[in-house]
Protein backbone atom coordinates (compact mmCIF):
# COMPACT_ATOMS: atom_id res chain seq x y z
CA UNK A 1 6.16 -3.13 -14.76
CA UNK A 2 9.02 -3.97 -17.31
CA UNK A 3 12.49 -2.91 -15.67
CA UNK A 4 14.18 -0.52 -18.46
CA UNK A 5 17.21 -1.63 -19.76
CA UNK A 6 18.89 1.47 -18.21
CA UNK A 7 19.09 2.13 -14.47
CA UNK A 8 18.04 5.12 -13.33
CA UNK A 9 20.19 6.41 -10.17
CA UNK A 10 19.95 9.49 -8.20
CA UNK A 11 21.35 11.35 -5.02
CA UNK A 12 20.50 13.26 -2.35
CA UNK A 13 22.39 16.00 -0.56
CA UNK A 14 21.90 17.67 2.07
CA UNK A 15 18.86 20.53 1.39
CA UNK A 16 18.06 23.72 3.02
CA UNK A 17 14.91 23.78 4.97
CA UNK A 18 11.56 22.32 2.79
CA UNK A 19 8.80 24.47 2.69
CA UNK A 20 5.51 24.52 0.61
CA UNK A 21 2.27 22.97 -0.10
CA UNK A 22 2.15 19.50 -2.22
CA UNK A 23 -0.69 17.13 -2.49
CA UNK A 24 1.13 13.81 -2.73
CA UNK A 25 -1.01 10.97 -5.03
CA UNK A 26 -4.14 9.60 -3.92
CA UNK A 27 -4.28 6.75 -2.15
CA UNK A 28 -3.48 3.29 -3.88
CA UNK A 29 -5.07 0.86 -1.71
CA UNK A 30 -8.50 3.40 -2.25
CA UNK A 31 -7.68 3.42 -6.39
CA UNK A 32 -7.60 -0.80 -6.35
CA UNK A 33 -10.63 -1.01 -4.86
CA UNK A 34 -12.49 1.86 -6.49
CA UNK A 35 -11.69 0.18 -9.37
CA UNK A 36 -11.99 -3.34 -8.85
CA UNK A 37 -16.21 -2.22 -7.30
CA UNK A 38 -16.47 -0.46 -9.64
CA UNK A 39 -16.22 -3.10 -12.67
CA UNK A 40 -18.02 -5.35 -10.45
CA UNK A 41 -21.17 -3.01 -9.59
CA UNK A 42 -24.32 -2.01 -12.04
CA UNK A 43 -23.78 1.57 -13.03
CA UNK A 44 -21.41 4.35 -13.17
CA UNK A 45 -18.89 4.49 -10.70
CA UNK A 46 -16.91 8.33 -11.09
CA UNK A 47 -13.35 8.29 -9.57
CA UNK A 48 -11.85 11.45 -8.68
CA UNK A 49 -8.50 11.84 -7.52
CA UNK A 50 -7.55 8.56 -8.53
CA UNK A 51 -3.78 7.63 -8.21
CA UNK A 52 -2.19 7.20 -11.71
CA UNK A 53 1.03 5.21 -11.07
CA UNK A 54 1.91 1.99 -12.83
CA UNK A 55 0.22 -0.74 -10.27
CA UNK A 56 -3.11 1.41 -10.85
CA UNK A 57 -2.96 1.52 -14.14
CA UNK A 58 -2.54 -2.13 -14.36
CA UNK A 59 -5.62 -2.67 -12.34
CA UNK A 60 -7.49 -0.61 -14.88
CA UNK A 61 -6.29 -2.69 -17.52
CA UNK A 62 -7.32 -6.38 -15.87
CA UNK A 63 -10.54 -4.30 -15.42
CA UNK A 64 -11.04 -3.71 -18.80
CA UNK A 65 -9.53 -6.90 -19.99
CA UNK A 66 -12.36 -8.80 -17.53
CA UNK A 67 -15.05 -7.18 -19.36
CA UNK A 68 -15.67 -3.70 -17.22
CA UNK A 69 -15.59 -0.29 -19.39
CA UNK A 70 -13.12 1.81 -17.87
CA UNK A 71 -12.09 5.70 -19.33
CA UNK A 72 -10.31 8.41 -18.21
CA UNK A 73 -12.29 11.70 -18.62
CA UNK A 74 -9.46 14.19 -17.00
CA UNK A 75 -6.25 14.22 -14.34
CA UNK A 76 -6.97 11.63 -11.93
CA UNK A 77 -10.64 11.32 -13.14
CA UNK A 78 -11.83 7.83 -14.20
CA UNK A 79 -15.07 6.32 -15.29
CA UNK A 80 -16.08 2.60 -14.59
CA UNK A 81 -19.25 0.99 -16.21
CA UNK A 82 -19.21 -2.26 -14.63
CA UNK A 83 -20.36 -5.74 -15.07
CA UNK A 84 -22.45 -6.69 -11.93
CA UNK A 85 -21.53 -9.38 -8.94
CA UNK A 86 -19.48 -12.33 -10.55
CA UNK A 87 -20.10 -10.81 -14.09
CA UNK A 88 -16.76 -11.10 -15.46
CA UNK A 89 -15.78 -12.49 -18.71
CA UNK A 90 -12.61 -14.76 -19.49
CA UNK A 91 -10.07 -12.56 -20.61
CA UNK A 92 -7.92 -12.91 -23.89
CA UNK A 93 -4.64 -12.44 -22.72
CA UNK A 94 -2.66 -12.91 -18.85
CA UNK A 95 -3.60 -10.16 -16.70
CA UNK A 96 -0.17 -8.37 -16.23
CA UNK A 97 -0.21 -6.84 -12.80
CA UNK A 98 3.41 -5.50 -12.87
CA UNK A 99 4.76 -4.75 -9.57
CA UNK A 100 1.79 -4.73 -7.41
CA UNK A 101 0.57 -7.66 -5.00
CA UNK A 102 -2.11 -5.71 -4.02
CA UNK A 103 -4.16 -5.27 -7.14
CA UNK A 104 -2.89 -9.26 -8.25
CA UNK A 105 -4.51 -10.97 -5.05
CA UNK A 106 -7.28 -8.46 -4.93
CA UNK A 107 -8.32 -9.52 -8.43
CA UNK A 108 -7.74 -12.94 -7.56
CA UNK A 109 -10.46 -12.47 -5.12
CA UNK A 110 -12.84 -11.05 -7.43
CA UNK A 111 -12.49 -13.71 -10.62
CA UNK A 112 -12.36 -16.26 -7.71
CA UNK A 113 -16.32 -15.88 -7.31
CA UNK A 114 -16.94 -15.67 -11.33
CA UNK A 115 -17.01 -19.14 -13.45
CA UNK A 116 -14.27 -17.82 -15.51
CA UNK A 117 -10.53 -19.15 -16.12
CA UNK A 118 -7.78 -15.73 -16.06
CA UNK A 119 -4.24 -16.23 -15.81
CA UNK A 120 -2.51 -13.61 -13.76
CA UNK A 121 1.48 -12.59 -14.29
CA UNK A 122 3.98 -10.01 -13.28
CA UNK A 123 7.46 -8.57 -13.18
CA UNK A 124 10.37 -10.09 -12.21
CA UNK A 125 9.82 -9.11 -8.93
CA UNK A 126 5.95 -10.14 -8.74
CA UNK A 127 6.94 -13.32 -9.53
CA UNK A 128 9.11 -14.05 -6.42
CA UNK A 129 6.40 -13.00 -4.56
CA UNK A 130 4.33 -16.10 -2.83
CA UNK A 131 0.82 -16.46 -3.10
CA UNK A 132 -0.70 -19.28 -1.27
CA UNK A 133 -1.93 -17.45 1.78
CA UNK A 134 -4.44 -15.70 -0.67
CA UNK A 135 -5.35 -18.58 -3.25
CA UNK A 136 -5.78 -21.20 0.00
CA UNK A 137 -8.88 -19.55 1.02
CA UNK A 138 -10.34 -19.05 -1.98
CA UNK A 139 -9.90 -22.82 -2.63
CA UNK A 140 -12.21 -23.21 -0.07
CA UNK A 141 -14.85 -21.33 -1.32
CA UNK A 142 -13.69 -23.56 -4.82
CA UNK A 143 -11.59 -21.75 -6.92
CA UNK A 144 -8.66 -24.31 -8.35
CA UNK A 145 -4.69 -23.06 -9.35
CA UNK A 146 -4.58 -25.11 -12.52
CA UNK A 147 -1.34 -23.62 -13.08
CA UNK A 148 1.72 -22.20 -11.40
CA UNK A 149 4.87 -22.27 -9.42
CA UNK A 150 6.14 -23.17 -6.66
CA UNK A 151 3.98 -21.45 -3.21
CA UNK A 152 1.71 -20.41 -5.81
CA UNK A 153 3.93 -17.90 -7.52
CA UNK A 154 3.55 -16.38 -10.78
CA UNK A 155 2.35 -16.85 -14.04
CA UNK A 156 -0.56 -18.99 -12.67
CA UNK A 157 -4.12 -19.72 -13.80
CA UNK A 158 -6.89 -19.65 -11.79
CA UNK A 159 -10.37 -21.20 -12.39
CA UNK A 160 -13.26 -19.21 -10.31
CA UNK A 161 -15.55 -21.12 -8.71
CA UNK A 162 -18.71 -22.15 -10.74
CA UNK A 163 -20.87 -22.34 -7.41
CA UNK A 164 -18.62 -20.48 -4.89
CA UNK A 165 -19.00 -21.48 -1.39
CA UNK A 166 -19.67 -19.13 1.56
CA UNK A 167 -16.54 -19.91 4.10
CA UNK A 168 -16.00 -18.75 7.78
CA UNK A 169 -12.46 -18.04 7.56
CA UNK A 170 -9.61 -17.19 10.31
CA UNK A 171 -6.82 -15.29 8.72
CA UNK A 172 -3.54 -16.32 10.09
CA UNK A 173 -1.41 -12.99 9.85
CA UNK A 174 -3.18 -9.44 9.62
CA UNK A 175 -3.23 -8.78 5.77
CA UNK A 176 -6.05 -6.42 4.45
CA UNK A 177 -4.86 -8.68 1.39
CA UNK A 178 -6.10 -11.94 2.25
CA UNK A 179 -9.06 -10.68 4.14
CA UNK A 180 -9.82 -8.02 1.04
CA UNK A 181 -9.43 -11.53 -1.05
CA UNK A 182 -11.67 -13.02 0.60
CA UNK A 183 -14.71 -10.72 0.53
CA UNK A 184 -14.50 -9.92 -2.99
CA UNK A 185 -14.88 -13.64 -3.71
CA UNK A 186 -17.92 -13.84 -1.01
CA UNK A 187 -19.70 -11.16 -3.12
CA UNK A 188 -20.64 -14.13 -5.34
CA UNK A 189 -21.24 -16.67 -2.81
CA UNK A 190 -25.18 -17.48 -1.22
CA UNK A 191 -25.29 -16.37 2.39
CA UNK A 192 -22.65 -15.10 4.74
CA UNK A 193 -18.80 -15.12 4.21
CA UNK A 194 -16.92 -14.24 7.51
CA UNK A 195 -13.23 -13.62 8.04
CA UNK A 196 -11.75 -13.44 11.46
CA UNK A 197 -8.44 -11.00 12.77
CA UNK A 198 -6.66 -11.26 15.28
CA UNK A 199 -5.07 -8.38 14.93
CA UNK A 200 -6.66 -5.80 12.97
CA UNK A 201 -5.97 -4.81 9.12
CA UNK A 202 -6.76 -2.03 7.01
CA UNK A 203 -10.57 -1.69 6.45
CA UNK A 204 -11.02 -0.01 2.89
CA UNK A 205 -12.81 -2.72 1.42
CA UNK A 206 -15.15 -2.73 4.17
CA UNK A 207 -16.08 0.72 4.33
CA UNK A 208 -16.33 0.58 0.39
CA UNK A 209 -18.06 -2.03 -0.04
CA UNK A 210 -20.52 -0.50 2.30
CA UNK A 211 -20.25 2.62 -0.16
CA UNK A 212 -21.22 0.46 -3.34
CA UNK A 213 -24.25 -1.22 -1.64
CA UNK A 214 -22.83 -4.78 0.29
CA UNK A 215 -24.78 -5.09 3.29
CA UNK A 216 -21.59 -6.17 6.08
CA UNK A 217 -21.14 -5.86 9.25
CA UNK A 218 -17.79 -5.68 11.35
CA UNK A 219 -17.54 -6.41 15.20
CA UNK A 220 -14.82 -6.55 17.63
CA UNK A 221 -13.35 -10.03 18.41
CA UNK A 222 -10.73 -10.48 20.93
CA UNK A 223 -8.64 -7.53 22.14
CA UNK A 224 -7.30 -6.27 19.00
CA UNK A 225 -9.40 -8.14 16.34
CA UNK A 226 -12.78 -7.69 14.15
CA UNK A 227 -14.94 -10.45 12.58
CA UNK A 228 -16.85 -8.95 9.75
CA UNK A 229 -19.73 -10.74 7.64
CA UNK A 230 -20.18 -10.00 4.42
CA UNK A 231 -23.84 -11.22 3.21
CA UNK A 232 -23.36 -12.30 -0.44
CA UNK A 233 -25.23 -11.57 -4.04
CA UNK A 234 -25.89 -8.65 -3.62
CA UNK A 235 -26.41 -5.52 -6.51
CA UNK A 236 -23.74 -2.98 -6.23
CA UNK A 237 -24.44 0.05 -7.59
CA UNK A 238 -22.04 1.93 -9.03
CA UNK A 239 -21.20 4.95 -7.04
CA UNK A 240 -18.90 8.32 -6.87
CA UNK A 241 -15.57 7.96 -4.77
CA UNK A 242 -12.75 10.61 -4.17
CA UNK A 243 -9.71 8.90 -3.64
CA UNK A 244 -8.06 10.90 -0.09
CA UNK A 245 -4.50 11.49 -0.55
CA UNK A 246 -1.85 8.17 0.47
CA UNK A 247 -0.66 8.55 4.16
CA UNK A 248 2.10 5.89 3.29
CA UNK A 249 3.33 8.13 0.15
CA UNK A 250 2.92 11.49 2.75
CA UNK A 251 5.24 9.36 4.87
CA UNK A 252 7.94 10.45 2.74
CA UNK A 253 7.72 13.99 2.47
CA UNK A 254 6.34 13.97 6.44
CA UNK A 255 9.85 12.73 7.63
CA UNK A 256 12.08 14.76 5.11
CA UNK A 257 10.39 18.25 7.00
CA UNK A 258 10.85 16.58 10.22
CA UNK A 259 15.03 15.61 9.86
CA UNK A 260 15.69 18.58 7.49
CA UNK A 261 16.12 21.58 9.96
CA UNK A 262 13.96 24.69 9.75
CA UNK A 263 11.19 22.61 7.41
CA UNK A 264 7.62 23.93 7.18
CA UNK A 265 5.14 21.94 5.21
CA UNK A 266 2.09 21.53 4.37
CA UNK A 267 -0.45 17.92 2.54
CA UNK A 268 -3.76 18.50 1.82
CA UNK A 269 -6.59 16.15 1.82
CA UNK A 270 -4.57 13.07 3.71
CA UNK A 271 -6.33 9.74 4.42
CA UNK A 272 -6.38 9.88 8.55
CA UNK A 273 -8.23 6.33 9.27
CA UNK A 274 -7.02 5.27 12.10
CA UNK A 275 -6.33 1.59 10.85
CA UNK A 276 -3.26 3.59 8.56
CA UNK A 277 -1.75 6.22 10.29
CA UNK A 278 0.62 4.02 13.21
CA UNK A 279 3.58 6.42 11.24
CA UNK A 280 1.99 9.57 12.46
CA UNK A 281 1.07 8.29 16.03
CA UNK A 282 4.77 6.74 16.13
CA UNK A 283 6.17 10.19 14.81
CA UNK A 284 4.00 12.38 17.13
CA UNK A 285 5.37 9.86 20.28
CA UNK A 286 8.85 11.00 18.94
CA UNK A 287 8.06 14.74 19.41
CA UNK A 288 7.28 15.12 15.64
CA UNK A 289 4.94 18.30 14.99
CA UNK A 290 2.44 17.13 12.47
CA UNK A 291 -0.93 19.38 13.12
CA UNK A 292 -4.51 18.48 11.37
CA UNK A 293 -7.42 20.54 10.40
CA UNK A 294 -9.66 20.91 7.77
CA UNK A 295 -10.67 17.55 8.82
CA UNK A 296 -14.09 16.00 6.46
CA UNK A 297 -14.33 12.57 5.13
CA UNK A 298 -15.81 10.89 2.09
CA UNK A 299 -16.40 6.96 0.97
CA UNK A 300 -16.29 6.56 4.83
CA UNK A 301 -12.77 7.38 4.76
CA UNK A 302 -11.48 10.34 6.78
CA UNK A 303 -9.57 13.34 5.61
CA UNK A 304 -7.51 15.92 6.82
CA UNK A 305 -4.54 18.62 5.98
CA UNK A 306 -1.15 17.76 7.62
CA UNK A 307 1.26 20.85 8.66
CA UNK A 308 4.45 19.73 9.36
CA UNK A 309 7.48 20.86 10.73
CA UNK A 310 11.41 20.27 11.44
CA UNK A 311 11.47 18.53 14.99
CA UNK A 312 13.91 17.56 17.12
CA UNK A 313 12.96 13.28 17.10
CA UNK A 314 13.58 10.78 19.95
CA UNK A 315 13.88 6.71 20.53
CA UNK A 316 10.73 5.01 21.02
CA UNK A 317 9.39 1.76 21.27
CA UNK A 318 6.64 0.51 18.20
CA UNK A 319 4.81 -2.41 19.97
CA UNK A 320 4.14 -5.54 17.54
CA UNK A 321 0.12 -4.24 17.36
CA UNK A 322 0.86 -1.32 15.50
CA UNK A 323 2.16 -3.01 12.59
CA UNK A 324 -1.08 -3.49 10.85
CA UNK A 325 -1.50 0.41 10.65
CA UNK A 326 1.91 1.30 9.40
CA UNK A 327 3.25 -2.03 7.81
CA UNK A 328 4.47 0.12 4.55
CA UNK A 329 5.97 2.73 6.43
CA UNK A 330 8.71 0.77 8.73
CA UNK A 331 11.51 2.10 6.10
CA UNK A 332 11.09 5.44 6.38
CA UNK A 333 10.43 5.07 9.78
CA UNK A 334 13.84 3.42 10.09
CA UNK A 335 15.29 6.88 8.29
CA UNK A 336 13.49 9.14 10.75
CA UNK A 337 14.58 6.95 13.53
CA UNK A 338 18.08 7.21 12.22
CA UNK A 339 17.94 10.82 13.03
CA UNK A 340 16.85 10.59 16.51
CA UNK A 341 18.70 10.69 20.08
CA UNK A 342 18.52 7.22 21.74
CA UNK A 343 17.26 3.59 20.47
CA UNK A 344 14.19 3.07 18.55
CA UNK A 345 13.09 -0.39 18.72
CA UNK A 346 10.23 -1.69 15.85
CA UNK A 347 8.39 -5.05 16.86
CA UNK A 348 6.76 -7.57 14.78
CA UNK A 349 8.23 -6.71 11.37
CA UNK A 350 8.08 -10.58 10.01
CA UNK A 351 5.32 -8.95 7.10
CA UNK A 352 8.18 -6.78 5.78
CA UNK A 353 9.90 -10.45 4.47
CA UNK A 354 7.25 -10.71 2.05
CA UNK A 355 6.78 -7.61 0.30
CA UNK A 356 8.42 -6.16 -3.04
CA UNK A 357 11.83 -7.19 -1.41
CA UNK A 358 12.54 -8.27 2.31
CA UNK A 359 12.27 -4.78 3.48
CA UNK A 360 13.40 -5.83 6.68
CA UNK A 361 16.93 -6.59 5.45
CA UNK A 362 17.00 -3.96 2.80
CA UNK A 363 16.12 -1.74 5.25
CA UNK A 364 19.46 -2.71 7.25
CA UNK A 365 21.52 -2.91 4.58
CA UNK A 366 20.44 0.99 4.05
CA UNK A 367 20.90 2.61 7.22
CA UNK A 368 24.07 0.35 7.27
CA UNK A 369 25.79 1.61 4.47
CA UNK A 370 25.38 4.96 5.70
CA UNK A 371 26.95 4.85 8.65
CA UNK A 372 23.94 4.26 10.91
CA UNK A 373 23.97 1.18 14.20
CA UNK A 374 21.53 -1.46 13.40
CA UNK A 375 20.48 -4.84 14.12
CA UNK A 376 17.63 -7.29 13.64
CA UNK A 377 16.82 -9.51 16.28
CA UNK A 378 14.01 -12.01 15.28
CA UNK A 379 11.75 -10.18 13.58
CA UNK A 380 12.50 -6.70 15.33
CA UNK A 381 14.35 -3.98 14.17
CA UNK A 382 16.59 -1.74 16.74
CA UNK A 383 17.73 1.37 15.42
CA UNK A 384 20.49 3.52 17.53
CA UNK A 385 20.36 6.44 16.65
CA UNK A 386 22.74 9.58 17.38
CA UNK A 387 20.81 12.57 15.94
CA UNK A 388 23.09 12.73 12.78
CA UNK A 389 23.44 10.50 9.69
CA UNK A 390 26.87 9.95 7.93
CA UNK A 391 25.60 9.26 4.91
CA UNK A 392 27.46 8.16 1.64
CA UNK A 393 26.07 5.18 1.26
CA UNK A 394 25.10 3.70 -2.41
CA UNK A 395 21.62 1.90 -1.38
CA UNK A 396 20.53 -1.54 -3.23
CA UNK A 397 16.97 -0.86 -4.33
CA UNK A 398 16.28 -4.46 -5.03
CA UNK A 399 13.36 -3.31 -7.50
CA UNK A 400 11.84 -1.71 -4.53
CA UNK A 401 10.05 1.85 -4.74
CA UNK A 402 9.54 2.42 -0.89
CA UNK A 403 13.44 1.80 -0.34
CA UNK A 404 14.33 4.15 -3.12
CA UNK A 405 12.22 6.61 -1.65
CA UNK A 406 13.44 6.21 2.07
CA UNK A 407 17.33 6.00 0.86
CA UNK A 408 16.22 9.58 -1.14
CA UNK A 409 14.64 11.42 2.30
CA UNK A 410 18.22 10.14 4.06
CA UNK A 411 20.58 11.49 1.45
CA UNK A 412 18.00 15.37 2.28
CA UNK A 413 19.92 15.69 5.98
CA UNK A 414 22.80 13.46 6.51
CA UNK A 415 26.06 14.52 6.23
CA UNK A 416 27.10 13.26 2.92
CA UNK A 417 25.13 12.79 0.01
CA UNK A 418 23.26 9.64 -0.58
CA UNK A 419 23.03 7.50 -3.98
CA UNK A 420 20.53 5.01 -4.60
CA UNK A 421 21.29 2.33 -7.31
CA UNK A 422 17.55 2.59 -9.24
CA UNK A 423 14.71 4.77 -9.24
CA UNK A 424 12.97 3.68 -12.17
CA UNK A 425 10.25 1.68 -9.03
CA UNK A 426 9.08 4.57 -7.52
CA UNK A 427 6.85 5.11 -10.79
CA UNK A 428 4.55 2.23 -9.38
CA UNK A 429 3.01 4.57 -6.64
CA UNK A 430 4.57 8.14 -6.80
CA UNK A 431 5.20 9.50 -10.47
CA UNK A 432 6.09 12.69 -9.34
CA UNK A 433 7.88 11.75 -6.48
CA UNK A 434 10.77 13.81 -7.72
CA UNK A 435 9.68 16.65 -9.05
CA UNK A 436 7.50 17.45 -6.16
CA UNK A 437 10.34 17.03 -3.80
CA UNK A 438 12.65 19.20 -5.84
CA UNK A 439 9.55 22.44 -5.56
CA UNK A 440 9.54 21.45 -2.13
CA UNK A 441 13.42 22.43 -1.98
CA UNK A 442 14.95 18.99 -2.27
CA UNK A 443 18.38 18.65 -3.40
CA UNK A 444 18.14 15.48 -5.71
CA UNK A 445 20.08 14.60 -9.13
């Protein structure tokens, strides 16, 4: 994404109570990788419900650019024609990813396994952004960096391997990123590629892959982690997906209803895997009221509709296990935990440092500025909070959409208004973001 030359600011105020029914965007990590299978299957693969913010659309466009034909037929309603297991041609120009690591290192993954050269670039922000943790494992399975900065930042090129190895491979932090990475590249690879967790991470490439044709197999391993084997080469057929609505974009509306007195809400169709929703657990142990039904499933992704309501919160303690499930959704956690009676302490945070921004002290810096106790300890964050924001704050976006957002659902029930500096970001995952808070009764200009 290109940063306009004019920032776009915008405040909160306090709202009367929120009440309606909104279907927030479908789910980005599901778009990527409908996408990214897609191009890479034999076939058609139709995409319904498919989430049409900027780091999306940039995927589509490295999709076409590596050869795949990709259309839009309607609202939220792609078509993918794709190329087959490491079928990708060299593309003509860098592959411009924008703002979003996750469709850069994904596609990393998949031009890793093809004997093609791509270079792969960014914004501003993208670029600060390190990524060796991906590209080291896929220099085992021989890809090469022939180009690029320093921790393997952005622009760099990357030359797929012409013979890619299969690799048993222990990830060192829980990132759906570097295992997802790794995967994509072992679709090309003879025999079995196997990554190891710890601690597990988001499975959507396993359960889609499993959706396109892969033949894999995930196990437990240890307490809290999974070894899956992926057996290489095989056909993917292209395949229909319906993209479930984001749980970490729901986040946002979830906690306005539950700080904004007298709120009664209601999200349709939200992805309820169990490997993303450590928000709604962590909200529910806080004496949220979030209720599910209409419960179904599709792409071996669960589904259901959220009704959710203004609830007195409380402190709790998020042990360092959960992050996996709810790494994206510390911020706004941080806002609803603002709003609570008593301490709410959030372990294992050291992920947040390497995202968009270091969420973990833009986070700070936002409750701070509006009047709320805070401190980081290690990698924890400690929240105290008093049941009552004072608000006033201007918030630092730092290029950040997810801090934007969160600063926004503050401004909705503290005392005095809140301001962020930039919302121009929040077009990478949540066009409407805006407008569909304002019909839910949000006071924002």
């Amino acid at each position: 994404m290109t940063k306009s030359d004019q920032l776009t600011p915008l405040e909160a105020r306090a709202s009367g109570p929120l009440t309606g029914t909104a279907r927030v965007p479908g789910d980005k990590s599901i778009s990527h990788r409908a996408l990214i299978l897609g191009a890479l299957s034999v076939g058609e693969t139709r995409v319904s419900g498919l989430l049409e913010g900027e780091d999306v659309i940039n995927t589509a466009k490295s999709m076409r650019a590596l050869g795949a034909k990709v259309e839009r037929t309607g609202q939220f309603a792609w078509t993918v024609h794709g190329v087959g297991v490491a079928g990708f041609a060299r593309p003509a120009a860098p592959l411009d990813f924008g703002n979003s690591g996750t469709g850069c290192r994904l596609v990393m993954g998949a031009v890793a396994g093809c004997p093609i050269t791509a270079v792969f670039d960014g914004d501003a922000s993208l670029r600060s952004r390190p990524m060796r943790r991906v590209l080291d494992p896929l220099a085992l399975m021989g890809a090469r960096v022939t180009t690029g900065g320093e921790g393997g930042r952005l622009p760099l090129t990357l030359e797929g391997a012409r013979n890619p190895v299969p690799i048993v491979y222990k990830t060192p932090v829980a990132s759906a990123q570097i295992k997802s990475a790794v995967l994509l590249a072992g679709l090309a690879a003879p025999g079995v590629t196997t990554v190891i967790e710890q601690e597990a991470s988001r499975d959507h490439t396993e359960l889609m892959l499993r959706h396109f044709g892969a033949e894999i197999v995930s196990e437990p391993e240890g307490r809290h982690g999974r070894r899956i084997s992926l057996t290489g080469q095989p056909e993917l057929s292209g395949a229909v997906v319906m993209v479930p609505a984001d749980p970490s974009s729901a986040a946002f509306p979830i906690v306005a209803a539950l700080v904004v007195e007298g709120s009664d809400i209601v999200l349709p169709d939200v992805m309820t895997n169990p490997l993303r929703t450590g928000l709604f657990t962590t909200l529910r142990e806080m004496g949220a009221s979030i209720e599910e039904s209409d419960r179904r499933g599709d792409a071996g992704e669960p589904m259901a509709q959220l009704r959710v309501r203004g609830s007195k919160l409380r402190g709790v303690e998020v042990p360092p296990e959960r992050a996996p499930s709810m790494i994206d959704e510390y911020l706004v956690l941080a806002v609803a935990a603002s709003f609570a009676e008593g301490t709410t302490i959030m372990r294992g945070l050291q992920e947040l440092r390497v995202k968009e921004s270091d969420r973990l002290e833009a986070t700070a810096a936002m409750l701070r500025v509006n009047g709320v106790k805070i401190e980081i300890s290690g990698d924890d964050l400690i929240v105290e909070g008093s049941g009552h924001v004072p608000g006033g704050g201007l918030v630092a976006t730092h290029m950040d959409h997810r801090i934007a957002m969160s600063a926004l659902v503050m401004g909705l029930a503290a005392d005095k208004p809140v301001k962020v500096d930039d919302t121009a970001f929040i077009a990478t995952s949540f066009p409407d973001f805006v407008p569909m808070m304002r019909a839910l009764g949000a006071e924002l200009s």
